[in-house]
C-alpha atoms as a PDB file:
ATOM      1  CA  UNK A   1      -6.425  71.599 148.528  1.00  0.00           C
ATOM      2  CA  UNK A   2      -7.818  69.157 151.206  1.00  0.00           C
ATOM      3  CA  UNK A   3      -4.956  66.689 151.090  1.00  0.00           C
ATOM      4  CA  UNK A   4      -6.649  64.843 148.252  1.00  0.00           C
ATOM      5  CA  UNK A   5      -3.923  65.079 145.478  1.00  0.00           C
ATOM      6  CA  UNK A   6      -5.554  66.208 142.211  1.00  0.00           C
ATOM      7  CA  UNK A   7      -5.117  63.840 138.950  1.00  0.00           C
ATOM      8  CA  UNK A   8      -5.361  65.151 135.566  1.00  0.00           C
ATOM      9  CA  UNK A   9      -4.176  62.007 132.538  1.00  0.00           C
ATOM     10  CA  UNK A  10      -3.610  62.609 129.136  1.00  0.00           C
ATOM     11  CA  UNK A  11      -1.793  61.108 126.305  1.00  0.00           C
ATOM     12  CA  UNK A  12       0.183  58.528 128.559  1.00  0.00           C
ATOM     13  CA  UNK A  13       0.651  61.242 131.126  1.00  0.00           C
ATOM     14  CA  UNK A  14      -0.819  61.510 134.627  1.00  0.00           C
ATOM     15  CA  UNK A  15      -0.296  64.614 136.292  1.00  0.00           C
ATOM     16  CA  UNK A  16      -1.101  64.370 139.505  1.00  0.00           C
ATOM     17  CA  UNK A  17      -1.596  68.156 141.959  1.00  0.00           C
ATOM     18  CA  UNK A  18      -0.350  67.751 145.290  1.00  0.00           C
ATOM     19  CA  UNK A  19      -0.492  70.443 147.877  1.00  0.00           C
ATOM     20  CA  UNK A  20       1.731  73.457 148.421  1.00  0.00           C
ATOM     21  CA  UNK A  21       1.918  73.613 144.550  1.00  0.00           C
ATOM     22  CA  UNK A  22       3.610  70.354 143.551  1.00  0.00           C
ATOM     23  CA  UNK A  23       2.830  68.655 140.532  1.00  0.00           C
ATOM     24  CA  UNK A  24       3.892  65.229 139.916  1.00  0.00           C
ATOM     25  CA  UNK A  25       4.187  64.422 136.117  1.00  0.00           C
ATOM     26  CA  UNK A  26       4.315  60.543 135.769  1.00  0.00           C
ATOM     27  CA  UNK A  27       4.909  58.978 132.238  1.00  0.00           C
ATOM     28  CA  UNK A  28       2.581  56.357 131.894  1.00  0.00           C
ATOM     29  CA  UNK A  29       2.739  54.250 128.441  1.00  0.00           C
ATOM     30  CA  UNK A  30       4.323  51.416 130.232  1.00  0.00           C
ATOM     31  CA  UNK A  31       3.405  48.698 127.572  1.00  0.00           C
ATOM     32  CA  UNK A  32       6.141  51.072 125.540  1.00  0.00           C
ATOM     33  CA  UNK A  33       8.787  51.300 128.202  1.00  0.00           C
ATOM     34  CA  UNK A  34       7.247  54.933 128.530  1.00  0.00           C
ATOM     35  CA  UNK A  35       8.715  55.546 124.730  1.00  0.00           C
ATOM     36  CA  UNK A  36       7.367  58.874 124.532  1.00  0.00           C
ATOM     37  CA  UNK A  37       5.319  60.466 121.945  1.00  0.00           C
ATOM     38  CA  UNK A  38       4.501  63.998 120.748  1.00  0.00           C
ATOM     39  CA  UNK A  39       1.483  64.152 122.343  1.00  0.00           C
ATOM     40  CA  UNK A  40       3.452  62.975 125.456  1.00  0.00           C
ATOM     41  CA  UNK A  41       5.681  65.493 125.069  1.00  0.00           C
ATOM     42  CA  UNK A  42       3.157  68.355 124.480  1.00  0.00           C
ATOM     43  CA  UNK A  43       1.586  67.481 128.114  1.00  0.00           C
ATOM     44  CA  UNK A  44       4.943  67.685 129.748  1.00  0.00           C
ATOM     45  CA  UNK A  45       5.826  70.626 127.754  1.00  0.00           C
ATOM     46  CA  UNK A  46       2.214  71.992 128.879  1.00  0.00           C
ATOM     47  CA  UNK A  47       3.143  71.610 132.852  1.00  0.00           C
ATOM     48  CA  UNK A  48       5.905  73.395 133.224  1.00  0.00           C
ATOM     49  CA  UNK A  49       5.667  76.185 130.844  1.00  0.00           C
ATOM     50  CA  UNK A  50       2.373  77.166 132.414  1.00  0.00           C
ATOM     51  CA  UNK A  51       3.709  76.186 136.112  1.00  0.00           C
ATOM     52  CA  UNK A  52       3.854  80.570 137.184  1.00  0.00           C
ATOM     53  CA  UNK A  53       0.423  81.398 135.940  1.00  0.00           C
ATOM     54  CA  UNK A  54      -1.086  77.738 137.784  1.00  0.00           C
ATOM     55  CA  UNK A  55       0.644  78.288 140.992  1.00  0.00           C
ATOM     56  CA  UNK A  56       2.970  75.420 140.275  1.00  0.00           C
ATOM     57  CA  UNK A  57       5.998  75.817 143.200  1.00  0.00           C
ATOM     58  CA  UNK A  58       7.795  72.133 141.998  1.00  0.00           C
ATOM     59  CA  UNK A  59       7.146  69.930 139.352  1.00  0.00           C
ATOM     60  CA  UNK A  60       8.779  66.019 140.115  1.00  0.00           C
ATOM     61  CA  UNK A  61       9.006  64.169 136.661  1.00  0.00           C
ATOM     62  CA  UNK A  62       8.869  60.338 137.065  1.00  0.00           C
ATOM     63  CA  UNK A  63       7.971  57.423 135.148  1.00  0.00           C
ATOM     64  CA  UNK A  64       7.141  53.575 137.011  1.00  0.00           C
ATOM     65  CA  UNK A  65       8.762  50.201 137.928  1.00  0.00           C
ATOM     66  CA  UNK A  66      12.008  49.725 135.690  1.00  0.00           C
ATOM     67  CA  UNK A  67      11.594  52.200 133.433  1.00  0.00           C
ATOM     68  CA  UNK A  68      11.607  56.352 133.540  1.00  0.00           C
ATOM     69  CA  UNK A  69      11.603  56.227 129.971  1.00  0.00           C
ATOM     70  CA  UNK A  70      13.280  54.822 126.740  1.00  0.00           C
ATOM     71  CA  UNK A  71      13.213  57.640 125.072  1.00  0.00           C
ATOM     72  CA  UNK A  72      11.607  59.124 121.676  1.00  0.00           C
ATOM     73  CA  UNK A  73       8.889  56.631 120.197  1.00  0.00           C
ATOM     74  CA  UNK A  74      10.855  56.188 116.899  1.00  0.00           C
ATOM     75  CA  UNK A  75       7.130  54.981 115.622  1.00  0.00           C
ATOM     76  CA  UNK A  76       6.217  58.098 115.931  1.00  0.00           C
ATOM     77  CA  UNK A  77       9.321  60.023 115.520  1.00  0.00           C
ATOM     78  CA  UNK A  78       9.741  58.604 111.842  1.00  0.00           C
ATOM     79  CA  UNK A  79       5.786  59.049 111.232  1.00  0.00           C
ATOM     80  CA  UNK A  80       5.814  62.463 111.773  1.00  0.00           C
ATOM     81  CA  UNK A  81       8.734  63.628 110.093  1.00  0.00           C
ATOM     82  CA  UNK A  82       7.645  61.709 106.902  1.00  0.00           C
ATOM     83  CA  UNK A  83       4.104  63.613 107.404  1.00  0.00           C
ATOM     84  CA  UNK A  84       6.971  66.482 106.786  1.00  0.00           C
ATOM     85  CA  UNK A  85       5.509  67.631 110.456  1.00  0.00           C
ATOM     86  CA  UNK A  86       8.049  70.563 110.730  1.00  0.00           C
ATOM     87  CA  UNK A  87       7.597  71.622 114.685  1.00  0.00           C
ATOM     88  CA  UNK A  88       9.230  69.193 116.594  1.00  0.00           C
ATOM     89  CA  UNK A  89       7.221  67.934 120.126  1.00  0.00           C
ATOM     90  CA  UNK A  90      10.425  66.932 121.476  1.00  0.00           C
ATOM     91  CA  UNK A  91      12.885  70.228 120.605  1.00  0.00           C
ATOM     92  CA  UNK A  92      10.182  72.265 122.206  1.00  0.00           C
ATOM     93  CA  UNK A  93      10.207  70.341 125.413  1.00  0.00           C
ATOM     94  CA  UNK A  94      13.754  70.753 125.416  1.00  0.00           C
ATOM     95  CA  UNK A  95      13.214  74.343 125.163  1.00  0.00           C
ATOM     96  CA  UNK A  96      11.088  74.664 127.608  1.00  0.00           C
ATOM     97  CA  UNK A  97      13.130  72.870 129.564  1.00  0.00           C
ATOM     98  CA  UNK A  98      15.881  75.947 129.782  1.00  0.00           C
ATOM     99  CA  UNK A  99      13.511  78.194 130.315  1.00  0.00           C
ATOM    100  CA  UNK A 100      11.475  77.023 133.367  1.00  0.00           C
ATOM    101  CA  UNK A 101      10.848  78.877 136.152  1.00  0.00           C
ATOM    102  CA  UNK A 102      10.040  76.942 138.902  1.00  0.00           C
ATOM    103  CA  UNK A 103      12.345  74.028 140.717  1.00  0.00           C
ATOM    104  CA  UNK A 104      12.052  70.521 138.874  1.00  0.00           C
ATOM    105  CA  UNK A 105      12.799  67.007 140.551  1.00  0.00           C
ATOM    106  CA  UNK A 106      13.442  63.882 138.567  1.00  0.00           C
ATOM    107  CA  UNK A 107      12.727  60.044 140.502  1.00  0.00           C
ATOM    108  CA  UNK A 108      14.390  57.579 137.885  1.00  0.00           C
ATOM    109  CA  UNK A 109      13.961  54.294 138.440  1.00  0.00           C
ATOM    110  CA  UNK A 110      14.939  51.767 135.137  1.00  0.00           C
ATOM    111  CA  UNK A 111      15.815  52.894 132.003  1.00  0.00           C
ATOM    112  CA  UNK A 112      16.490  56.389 130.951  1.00  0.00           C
ATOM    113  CA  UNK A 113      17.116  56.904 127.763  1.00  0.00           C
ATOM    114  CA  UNK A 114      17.868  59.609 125.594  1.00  0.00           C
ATOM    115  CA  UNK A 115      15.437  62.408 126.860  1.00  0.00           C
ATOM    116  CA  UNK A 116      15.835  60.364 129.979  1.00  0.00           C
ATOM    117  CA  UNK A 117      19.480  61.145 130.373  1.00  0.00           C
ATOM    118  CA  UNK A 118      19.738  64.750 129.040  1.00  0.00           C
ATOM    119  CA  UNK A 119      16.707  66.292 130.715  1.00  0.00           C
ATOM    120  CA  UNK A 120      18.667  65.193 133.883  1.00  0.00           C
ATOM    121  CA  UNK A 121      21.332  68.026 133.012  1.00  0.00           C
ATOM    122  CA  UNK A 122      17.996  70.273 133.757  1.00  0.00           C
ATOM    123  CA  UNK A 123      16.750  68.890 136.853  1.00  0.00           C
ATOM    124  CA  UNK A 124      17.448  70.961 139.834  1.00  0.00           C
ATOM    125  CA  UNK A 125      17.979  68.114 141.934  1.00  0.00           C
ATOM    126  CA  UNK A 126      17.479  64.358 140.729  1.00  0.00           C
ATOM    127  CA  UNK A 127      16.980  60.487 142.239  1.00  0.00           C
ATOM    128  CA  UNK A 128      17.496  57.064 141.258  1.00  0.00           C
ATOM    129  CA  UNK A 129      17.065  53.953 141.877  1.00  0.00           C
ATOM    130  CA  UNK A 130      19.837  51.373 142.067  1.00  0.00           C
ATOM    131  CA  UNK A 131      18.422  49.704 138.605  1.00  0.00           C
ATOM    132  CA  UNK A 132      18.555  53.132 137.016  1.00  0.00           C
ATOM    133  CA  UNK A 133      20.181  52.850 133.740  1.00  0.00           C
ATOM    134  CA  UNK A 134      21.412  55.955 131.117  1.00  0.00           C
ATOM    135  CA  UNK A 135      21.883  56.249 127.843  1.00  0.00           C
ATOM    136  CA  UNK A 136      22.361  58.887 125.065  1.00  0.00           C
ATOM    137  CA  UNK A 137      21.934  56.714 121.920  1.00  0.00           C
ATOM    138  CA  UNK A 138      22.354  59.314 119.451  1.00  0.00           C
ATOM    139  CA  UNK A 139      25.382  59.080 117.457  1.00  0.00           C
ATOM    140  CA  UNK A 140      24.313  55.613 116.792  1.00  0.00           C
ATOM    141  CA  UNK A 141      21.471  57.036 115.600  1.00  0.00           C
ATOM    142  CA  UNK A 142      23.290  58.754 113.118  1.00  0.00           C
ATOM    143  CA  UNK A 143      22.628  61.888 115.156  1.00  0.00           C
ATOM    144  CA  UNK A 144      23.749  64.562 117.760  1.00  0.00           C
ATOM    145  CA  UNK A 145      23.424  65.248 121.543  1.00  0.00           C
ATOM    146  CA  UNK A 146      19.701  67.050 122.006  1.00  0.00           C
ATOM    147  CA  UNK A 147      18.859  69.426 124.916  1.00  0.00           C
ATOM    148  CA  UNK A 148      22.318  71.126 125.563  1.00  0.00           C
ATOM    149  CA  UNK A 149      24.297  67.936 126.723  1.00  0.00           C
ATOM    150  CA  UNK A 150      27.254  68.473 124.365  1.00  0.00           C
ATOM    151  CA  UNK A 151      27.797  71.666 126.678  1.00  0.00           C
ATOM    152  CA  UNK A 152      26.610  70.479 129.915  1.00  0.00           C
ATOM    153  CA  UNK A 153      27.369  66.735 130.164  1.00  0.00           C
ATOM    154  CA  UNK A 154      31.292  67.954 129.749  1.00  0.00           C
ATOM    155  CA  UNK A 155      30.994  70.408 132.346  1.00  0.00           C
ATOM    156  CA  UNK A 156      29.601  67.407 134.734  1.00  0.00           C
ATOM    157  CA  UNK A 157      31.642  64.862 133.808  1.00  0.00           C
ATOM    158  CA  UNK A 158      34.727  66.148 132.381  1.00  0.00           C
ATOM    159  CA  UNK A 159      35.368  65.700 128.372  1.00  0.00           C
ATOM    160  CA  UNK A 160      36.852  62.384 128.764  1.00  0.00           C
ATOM    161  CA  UNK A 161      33.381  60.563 130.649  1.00  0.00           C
ATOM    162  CA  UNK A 162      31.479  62.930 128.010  1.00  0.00           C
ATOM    163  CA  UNK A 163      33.299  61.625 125.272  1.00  0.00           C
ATOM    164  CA  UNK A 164      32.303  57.643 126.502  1.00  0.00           C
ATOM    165  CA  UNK A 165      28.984  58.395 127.489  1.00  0.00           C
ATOM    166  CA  UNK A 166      28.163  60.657 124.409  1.00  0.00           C
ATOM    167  CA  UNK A 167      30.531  59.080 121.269  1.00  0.00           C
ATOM    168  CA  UNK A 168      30.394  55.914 122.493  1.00  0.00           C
ATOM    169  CA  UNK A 169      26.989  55.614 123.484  1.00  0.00           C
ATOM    170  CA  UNK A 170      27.835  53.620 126.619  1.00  0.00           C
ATOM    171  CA  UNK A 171      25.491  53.395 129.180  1.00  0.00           C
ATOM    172  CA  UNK A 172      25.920  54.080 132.918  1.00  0.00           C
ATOM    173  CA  UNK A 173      24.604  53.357 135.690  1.00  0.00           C
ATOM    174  CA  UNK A 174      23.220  54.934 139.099  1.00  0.00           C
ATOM    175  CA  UNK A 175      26.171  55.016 141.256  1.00  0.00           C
ATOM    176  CA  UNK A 176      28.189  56.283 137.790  1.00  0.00           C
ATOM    177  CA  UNK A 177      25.891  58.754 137.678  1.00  0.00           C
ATOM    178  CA  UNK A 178      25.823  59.801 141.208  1.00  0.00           C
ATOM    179  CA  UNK A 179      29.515  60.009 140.999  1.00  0.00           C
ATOM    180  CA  UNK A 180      29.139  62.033 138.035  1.00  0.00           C
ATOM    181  CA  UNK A 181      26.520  64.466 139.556  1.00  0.00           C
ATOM    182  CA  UNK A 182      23.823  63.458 137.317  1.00  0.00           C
ATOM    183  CA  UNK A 183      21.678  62.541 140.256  1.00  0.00           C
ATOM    184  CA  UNK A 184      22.297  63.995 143.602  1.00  0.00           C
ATOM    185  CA  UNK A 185      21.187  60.159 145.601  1.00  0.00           C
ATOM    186  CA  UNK A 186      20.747  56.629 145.011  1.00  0.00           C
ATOM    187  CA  UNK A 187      17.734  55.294 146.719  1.00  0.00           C
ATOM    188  CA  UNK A 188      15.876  52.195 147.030  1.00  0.00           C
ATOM    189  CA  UNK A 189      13.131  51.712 143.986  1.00  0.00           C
ATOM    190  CA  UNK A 190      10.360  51.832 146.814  1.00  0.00           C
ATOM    191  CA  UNK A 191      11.503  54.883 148.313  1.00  0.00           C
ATOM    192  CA  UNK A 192      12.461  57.036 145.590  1.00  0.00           C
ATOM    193  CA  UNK A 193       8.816  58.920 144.687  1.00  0.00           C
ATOM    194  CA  UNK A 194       8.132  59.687 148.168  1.00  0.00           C
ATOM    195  CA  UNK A 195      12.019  61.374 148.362  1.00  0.00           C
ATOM    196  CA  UNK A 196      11.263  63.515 145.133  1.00  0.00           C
ATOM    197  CA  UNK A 197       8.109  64.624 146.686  1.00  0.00           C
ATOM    198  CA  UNK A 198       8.965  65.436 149.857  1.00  0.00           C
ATOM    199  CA  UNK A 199      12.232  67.212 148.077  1.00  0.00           C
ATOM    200  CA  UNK A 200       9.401  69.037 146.275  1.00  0.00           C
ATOM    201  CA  UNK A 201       7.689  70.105 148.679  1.00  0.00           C
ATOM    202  CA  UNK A 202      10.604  71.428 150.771  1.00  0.00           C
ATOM    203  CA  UNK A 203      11.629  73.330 147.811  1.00  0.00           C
ATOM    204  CA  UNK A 204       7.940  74.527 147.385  1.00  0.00           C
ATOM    205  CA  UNK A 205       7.913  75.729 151.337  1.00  0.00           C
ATOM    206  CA  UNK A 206      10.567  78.523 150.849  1.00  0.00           C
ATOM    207  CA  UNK A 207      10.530  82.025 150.446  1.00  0.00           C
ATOM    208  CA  UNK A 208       9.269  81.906 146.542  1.00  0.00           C
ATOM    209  CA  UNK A 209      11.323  85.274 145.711  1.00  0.00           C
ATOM    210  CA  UNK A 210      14.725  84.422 147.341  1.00  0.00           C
ATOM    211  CA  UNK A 211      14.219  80.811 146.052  1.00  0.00           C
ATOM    212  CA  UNK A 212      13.839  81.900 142.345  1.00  0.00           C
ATOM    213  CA  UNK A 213      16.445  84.546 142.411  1.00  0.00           C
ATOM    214  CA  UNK A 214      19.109  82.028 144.144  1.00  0.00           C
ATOM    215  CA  UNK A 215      18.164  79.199 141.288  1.00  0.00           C
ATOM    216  CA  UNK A 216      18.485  81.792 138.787  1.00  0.00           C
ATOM    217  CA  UNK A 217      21.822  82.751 140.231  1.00  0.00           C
ATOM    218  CA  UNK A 218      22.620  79.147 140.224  1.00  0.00           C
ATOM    219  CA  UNK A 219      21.889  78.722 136.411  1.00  0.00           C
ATOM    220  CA  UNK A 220      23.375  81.501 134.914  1.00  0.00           C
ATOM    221  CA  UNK A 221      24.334  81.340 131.179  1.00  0.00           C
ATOM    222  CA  UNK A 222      21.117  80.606 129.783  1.00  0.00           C
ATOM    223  CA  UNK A 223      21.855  82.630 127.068  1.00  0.00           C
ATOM    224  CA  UNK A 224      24.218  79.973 126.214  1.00  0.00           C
ATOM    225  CA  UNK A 225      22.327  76.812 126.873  1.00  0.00           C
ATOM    226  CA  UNK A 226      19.981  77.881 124.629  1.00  0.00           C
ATOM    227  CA  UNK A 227      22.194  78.900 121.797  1.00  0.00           C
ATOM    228  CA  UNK A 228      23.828  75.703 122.086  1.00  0.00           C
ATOM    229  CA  UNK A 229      20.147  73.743 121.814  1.00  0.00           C
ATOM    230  CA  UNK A 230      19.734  75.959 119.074  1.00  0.00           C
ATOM    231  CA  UNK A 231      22.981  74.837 117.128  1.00  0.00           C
ATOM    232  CA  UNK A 232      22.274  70.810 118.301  1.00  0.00           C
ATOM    233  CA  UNK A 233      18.732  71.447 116.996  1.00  0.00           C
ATOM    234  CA  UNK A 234      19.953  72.361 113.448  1.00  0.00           C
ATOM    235  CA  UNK A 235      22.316  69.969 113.090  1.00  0.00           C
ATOM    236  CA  UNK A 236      19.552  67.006 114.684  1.00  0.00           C
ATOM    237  CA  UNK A 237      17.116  68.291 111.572  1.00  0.00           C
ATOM    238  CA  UNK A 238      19.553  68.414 109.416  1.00  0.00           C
ATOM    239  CA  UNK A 239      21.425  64.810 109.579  1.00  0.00           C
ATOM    240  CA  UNK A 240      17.876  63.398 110.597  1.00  0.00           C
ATOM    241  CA  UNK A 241      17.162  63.765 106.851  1.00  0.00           C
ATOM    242  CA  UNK A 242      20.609  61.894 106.032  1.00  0.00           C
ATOM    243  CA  UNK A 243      21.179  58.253 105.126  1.00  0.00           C
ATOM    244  CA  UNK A 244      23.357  57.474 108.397  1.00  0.00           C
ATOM    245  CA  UNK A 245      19.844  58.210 110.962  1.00  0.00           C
ATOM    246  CA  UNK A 246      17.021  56.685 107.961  1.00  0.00           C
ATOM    247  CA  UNK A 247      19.612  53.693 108.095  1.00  0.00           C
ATOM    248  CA  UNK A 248      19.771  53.421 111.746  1.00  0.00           C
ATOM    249  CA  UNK A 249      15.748  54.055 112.367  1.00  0.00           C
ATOM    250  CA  UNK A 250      15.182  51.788 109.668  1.00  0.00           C
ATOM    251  CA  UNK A 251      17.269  48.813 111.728  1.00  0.00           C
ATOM    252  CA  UNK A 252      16.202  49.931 114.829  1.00  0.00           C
ATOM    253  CA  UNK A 253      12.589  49.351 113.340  1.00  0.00           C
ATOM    254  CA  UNK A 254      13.283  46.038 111.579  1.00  0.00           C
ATOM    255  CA  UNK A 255      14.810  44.684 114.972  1.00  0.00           C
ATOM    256  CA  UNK A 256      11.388  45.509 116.847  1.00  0.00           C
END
């Protein structure tokens, strides 16, 4: 490239080439709080499973001022399960998510919520800002943890923080998670995306083989990640059909 980074936008995504391989994939539906869609999640889901055959080296997910994102749009979350849509945008982002194969960096700034906290568990290294926020909403959404948390958050955190952050639904903040090794740094708002992206791109400069085979190294036991979105998956379909979840959508929807 000549320096000039690359911009691609779809479906309240931008995703932006830089050189030495790194991608920048900003969510974009601000007006939403960056709520994210399944067309939104398709894009994302588009970026990093096709990162090898692109020459993707890093990808750095971020979202804008105050707010990564606030998680599934239940708009269209509801919409397309009543369509009786039966592949789920969202479970195969999470999917992909185990499964990448190049280095991903997360700049959170606001709200994360949700997909905003668990795809954190998945983020080779991660930033925020000191107005970052987390949540994982989903027992009160008569639902279960998504994307491997229930296995990983305890290993983070301990099964006493896990048990706060995931039965109570309590949110935390940046320094919590800092402390927690959610994020590796808090950063000022205004520095954050140039941190991520100069992480990036350090992590894009290295020896590509010895790099991939040390973060493979690194996250051994994929085999049981994945078994463990598997059995979160199930259960997610399963009580998303129940009266607890249509109850909570259903205020959630009435409150908007």
């Amino acid at each position: 490239m000549d320096g000039t980074p690359a911009k691609a936008s779809t479906d309240h995504v931008t995703v932006t080439r830089h050189d030495k391989g790194v991608v920048l994939v900003r969510m974009n539906r601000f007006d939403k709080k960056n709520a994210l869609t399944g067309a939104m999640y398709d894009t994302m889901r588009g970026v990093i499973e096709n990162a090898a055959a692109e020459g993707t080296r890093a990808v750095v997910f971020a979202g804008g001022p105050g707010v990564f994102t606030s998680g599934n749009d239940i708009g269209d979350f509801i919409q397309r399960s009543a369509g009786g849509e039966t592949r789920s945008p969202a479970g195969d982002f999470i999917k992909a998510l185990a499964t990448v194969e190049v280095p991903m960096v997360a700049a959170v700034d606001g709200l994360a919520i949700g997909i905003g906290t668990t795809m954190m568990l998945h983020m080779d290294l991660a930033y925020a800002s000191p107005n970052a926020m987390f949540r994982m909403p989903f027992v009160d959404l008569g639902l279960v943890p998504e994307a491997a948390s229930s296995l990983l958050f305890p290993r983070l955190a301990g099964i006493k923080k896990a048990t706060e952050y995931i039965m109570l639904a309590e949110p935390f903040g940046a320094k919590e998670a800092e402390a927690m090794g959610v994020v590796n740094a808090v950063l000022p708002a205004e520095e954050l995306e140039a941190k991520a992206l100069a992480v990036a791109t350090k992590l894009a400069s290295k020896p590509p083989i010895a790099l991939a085979h040390s973060r493979r190294l690194l996250r051994k036991g994929a085999d049981e990640i994945r078994a463990r979105m598997d059995e979160e998956g199930a259960l997610f379909a399963e009580l998303l059909k129940g009266d607890e979840a249509k109850a909570a959508f259903m205020a959630f929807m009435t409150r908007k």
